[in-house]
PDB file of N, CA and C in Angstrom:
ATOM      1  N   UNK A   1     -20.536  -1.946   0.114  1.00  0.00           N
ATOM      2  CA  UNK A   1     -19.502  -1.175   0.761  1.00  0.00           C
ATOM      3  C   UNK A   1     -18.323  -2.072   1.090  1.00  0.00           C
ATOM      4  N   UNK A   2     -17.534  -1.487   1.077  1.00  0.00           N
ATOM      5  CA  UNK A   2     -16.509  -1.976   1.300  1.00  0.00           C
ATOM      6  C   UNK A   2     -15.266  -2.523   3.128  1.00  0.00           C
ATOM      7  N   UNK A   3     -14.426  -2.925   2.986  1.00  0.00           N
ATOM      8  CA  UNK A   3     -14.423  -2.540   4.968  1.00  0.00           C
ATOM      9  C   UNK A   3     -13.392  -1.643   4.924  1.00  0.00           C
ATOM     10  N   UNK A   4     -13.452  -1.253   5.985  1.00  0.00           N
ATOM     11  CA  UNK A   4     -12.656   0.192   6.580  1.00  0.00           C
ATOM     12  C   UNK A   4     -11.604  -0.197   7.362  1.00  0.00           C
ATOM     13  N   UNK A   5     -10.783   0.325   7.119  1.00  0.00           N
ATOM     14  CA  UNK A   5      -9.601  -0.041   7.521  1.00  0.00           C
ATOM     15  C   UNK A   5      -8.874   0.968   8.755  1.00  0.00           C
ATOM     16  N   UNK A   6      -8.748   0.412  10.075  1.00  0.00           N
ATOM     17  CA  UNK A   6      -8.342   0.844  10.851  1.00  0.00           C
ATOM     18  C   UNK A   6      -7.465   2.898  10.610  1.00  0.00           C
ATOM     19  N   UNK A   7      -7.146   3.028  11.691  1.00  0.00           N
ATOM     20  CA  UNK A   7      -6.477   4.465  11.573  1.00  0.00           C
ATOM     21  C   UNK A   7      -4.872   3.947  11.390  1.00  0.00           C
ATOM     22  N   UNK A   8      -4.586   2.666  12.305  1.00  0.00           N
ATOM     23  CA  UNK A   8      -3.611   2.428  12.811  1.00  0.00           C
ATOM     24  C   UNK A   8      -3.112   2.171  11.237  1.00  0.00           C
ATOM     25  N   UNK A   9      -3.966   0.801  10.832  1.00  0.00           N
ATOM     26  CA  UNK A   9      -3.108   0.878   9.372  1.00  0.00           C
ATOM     27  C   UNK A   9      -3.149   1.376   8.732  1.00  0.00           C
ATOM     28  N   UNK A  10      -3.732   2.329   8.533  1.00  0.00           N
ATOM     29  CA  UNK A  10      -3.302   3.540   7.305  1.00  0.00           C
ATOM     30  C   UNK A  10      -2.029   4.453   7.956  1.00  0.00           C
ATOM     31  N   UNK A  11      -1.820   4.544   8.990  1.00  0.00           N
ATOM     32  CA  UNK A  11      -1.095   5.253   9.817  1.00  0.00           C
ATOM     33  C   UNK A  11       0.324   4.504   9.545  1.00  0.00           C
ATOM     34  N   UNK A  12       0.150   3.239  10.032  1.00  0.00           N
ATOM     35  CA  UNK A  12       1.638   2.319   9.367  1.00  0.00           C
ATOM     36  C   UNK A  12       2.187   2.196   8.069  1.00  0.00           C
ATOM     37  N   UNK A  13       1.036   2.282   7.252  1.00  0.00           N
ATOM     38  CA  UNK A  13       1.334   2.268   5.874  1.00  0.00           C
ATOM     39  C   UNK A  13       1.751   3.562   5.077  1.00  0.00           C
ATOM     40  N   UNK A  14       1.270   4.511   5.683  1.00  0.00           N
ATOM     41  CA  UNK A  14       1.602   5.981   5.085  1.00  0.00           C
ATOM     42  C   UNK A  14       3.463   5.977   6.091  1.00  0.00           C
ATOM     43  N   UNK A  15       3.629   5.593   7.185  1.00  0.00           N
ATOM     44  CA  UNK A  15       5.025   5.678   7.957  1.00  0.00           C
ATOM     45  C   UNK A  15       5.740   4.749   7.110  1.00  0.00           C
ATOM     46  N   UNK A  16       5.435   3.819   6.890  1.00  0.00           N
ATOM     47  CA  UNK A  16       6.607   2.890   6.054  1.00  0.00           C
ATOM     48  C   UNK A  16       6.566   3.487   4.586  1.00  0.00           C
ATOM     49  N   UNK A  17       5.442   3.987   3.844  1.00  0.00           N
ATOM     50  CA  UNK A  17       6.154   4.247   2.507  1.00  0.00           C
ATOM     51  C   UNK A  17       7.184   5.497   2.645  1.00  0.00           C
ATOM     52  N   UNK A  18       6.995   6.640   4.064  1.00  0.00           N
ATOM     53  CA  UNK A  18       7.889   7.652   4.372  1.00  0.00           C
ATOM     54  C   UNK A  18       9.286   7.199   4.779  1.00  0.00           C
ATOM     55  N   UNK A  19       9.676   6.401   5.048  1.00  0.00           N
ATOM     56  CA  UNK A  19      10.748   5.466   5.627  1.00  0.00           C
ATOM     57  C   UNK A  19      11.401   5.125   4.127  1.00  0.00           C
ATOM     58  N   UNK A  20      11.055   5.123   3.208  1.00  0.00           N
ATOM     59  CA  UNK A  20      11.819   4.879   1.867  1.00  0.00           C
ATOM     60  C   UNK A  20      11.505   3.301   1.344  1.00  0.00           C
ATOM     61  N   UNK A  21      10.789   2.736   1.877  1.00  0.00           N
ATOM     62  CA  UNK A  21      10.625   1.269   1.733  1.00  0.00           C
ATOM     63  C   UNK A  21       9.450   1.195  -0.056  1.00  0.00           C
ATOM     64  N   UNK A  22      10.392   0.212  -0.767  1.00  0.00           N
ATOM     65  CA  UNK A  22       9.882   0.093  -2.029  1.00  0.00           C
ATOM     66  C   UNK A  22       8.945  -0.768  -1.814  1.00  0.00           C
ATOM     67  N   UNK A  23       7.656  -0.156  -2.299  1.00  0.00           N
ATOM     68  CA  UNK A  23       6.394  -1.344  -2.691  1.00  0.00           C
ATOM     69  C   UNK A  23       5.832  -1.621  -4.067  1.00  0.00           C
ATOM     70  N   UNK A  24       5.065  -2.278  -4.489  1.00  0.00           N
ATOM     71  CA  UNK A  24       4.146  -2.990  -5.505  1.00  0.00           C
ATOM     72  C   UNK A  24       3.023  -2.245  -5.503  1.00  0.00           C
ATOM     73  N   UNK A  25       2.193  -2.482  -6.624  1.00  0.00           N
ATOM     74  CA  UNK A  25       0.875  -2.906  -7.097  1.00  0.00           C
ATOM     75  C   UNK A  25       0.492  -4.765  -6.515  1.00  0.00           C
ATOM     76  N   UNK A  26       1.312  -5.141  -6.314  1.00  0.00           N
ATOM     77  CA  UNK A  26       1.004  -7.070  -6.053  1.00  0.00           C
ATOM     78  C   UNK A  26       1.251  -6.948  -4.244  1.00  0.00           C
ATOM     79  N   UNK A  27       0.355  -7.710  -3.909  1.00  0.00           N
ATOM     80  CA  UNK A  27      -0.135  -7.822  -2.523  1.00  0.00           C
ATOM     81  C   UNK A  27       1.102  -9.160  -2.131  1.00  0.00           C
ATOM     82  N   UNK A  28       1.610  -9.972  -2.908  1.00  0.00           N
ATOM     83  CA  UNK A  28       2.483 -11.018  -2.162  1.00  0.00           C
ATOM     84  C   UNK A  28       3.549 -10.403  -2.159  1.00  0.00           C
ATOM     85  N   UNK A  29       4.154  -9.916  -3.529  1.00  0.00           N
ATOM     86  CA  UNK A  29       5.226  -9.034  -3.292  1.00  0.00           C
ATOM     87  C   UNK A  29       5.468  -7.621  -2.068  1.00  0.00           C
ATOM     88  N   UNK A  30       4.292  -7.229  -1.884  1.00  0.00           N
ATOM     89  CA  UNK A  30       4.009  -6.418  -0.472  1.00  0.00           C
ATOM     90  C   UNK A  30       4.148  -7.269   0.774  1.00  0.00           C
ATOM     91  N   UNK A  31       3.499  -8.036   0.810  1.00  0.00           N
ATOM     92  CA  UNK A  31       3.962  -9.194   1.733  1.00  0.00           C
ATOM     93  C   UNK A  31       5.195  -9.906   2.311  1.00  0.00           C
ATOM     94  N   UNK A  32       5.854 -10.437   1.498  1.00  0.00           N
ATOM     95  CA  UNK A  32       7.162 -10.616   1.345  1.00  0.00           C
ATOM     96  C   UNK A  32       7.837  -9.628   2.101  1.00  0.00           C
ATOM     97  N   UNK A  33       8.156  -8.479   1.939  1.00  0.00           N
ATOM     98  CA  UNK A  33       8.711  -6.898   1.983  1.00  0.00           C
ATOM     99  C   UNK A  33       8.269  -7.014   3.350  1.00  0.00           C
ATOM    100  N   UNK A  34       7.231  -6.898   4.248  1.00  0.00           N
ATOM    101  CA  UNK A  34       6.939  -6.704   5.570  1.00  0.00           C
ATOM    102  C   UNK A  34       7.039  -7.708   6.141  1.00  0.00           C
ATOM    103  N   UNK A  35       7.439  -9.177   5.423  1.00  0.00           N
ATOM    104  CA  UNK A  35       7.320 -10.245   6.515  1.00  0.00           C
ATOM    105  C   UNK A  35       8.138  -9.781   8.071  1.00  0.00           C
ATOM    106  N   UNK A  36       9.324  -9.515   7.724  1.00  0.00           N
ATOM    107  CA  UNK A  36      10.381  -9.862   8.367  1.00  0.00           C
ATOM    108  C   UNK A  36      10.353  -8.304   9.942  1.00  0.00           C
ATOM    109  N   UNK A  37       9.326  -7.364   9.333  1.00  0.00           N
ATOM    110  CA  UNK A  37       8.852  -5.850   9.628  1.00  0.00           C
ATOM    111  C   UNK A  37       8.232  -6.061  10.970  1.00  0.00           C
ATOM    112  N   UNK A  38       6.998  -6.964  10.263  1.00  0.00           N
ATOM    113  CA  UNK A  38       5.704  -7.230  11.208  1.00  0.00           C
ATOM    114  C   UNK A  38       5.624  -8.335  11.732  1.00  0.00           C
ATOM    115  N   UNK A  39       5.434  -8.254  13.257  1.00  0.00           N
ATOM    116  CA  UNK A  39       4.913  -9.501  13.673  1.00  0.00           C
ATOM    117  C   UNK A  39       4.093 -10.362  13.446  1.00  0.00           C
ATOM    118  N   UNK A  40       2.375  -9.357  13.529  1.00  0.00           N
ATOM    119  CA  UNK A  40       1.584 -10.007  13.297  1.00  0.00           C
ATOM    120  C   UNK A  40       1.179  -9.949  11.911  1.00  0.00           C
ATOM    121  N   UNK A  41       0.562 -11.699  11.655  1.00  0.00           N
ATOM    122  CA  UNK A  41       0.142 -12.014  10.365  1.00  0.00           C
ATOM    123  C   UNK A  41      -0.783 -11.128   9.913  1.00  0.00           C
ATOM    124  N   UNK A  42      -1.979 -10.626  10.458  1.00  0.00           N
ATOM    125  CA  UNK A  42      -3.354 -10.230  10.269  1.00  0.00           C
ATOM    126  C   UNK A  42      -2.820  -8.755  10.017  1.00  0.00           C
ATOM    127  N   UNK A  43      -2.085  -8.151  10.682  1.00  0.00           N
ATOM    128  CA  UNK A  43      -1.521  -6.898  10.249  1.00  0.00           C
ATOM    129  C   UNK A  43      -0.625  -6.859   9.228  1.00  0.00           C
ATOM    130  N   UNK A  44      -0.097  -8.009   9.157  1.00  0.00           N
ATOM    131  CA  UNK A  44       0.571  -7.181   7.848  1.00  0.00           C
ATOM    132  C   UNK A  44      -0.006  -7.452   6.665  1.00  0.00           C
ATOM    133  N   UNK A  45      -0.836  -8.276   6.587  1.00  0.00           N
ATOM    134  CA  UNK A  45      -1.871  -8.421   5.481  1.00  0.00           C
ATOM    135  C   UNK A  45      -2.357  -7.815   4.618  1.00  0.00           C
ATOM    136  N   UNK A  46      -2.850  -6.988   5.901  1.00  0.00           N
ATOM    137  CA  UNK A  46      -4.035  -5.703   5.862  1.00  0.00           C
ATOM    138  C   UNK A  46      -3.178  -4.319   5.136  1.00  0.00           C
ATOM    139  N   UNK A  47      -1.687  -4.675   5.888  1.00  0.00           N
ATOM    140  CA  UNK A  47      -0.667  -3.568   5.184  1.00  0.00           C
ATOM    141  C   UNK A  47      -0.301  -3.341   3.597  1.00  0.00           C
ATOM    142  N   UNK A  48      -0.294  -4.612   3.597  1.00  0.00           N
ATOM    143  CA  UNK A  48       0.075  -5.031   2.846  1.00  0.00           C
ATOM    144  C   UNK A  48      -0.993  -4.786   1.419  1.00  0.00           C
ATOM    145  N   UNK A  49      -2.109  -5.206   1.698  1.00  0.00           N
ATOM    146  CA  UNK A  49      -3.490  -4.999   0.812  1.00  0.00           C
ATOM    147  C   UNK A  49      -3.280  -3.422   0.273  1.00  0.00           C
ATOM    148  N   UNK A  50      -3.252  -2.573   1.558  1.00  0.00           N
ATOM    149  CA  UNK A  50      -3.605  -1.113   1.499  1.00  0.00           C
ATOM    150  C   UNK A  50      -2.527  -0.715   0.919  1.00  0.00           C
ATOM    151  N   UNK A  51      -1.360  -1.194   1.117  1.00  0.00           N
ATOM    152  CA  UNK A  51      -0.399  -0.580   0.468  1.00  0.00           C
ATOM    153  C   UNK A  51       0.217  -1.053  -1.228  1.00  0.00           C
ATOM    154  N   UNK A  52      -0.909  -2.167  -1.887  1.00  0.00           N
ATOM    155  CA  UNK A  52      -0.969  -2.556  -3.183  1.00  0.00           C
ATOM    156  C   UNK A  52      -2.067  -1.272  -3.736  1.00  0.00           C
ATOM    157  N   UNK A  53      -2.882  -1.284  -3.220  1.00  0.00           N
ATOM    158  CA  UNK A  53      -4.200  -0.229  -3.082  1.00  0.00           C
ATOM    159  C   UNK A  53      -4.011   0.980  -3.445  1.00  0.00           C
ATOM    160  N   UNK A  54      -2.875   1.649  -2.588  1.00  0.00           N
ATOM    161  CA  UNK A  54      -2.333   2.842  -2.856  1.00  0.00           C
ATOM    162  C   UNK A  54      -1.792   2.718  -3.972  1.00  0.00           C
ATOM    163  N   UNK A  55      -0.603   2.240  -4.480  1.00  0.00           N
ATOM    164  CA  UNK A  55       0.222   2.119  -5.518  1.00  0.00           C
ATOM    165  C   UNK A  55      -0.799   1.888  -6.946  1.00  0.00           C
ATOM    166  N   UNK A  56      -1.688   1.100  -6.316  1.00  0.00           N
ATOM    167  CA  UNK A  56      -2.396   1.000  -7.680  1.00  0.00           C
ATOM    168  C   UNK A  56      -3.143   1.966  -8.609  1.00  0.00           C
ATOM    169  N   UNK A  57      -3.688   3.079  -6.953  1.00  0.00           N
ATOM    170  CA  UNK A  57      -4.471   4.334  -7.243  1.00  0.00           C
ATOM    171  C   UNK A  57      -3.316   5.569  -7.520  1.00  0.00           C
ATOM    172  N   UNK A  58      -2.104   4.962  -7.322  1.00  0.00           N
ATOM    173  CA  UNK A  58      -1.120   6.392  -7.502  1.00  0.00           C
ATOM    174  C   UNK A  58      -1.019   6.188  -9.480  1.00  0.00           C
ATOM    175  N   UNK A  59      -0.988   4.398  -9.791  1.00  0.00           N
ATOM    176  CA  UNK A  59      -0.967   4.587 -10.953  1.00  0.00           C
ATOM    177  C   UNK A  59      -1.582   5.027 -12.015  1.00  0.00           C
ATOM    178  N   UNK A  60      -3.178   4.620 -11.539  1.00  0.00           N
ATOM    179  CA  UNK A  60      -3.657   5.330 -12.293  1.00  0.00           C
ATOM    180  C   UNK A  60      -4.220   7.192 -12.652  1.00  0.00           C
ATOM    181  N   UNK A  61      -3.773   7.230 -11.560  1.00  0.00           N
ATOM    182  CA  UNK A  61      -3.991   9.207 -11.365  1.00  0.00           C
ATOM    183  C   UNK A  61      -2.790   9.618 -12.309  1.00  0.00           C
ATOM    184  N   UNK A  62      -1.473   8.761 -12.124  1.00  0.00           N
ATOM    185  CA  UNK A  62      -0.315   9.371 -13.277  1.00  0.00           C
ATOM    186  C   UNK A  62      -0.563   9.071 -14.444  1.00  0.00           C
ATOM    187  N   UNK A  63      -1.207   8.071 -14.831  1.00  0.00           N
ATOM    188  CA  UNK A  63      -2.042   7.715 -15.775  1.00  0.00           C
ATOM    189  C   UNK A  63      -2.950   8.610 -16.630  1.00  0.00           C
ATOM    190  N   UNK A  64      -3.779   9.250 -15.683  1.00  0.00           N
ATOM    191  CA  UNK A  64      -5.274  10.153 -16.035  1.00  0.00           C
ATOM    192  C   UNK A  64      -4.715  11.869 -16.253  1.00  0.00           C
ATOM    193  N   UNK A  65      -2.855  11.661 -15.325  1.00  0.00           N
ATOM    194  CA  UNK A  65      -2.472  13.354 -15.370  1.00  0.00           C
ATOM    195  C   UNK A  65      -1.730  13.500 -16.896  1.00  0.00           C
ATOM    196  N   UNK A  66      -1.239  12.358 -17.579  1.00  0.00           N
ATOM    197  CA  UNK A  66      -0.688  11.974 -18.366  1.00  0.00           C
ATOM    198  C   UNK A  66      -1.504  12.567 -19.873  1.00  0.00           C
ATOM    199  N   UNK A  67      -3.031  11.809 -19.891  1.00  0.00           N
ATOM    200  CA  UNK A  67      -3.584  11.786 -20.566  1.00  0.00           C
ATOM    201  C   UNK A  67      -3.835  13.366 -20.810  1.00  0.00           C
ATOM    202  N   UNK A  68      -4.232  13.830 -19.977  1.00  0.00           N
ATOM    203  CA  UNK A  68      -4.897  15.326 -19.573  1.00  0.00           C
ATOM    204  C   UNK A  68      -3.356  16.325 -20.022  1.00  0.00           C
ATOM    205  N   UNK A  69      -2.549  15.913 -19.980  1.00  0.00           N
ATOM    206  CA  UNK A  69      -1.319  17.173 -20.536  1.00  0.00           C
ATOM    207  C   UNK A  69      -1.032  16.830 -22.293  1.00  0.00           C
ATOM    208  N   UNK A  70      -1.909  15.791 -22.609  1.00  0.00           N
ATOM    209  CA  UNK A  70      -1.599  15.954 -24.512  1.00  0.00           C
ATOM    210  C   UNK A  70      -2.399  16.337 -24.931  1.00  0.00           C
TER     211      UNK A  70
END
């Protein structure tokens, strides 16, 4: 299993991609992007992770909707 990730950060991470803020698939390049956001290190990490995470799972669903319309 995997670890579970707070409410809070999924909660921050779903508010900042609503805020218009461009992210990655790459966790440093996510990083980078919130340094200046977040105070803490350990949080934005974690933001940062989840929000490569997302992007990665948005790609491949456009991916799989892609396949499924030819």
């Amino acid at each position: 299993m995997g670890k579970i990730k707070s409410k809070m950060i999924r909660r921050s991470a779903k508010s900042l991609v609503q805020k218009g803020i461009q992210f990655t698939q790459k966790f440093d390049d996510n990083k980078l992007v919130l340094g200046n956001i977040l105070p803490s290190k350990k949080i934005r990490n974690q933001i940062a992770g989840l929000l490569a995470k997302m992007k990665q799972f948005e790609a491949i669903k456009e991916k799989n909707l892609q396949k499924s319309l030819k």
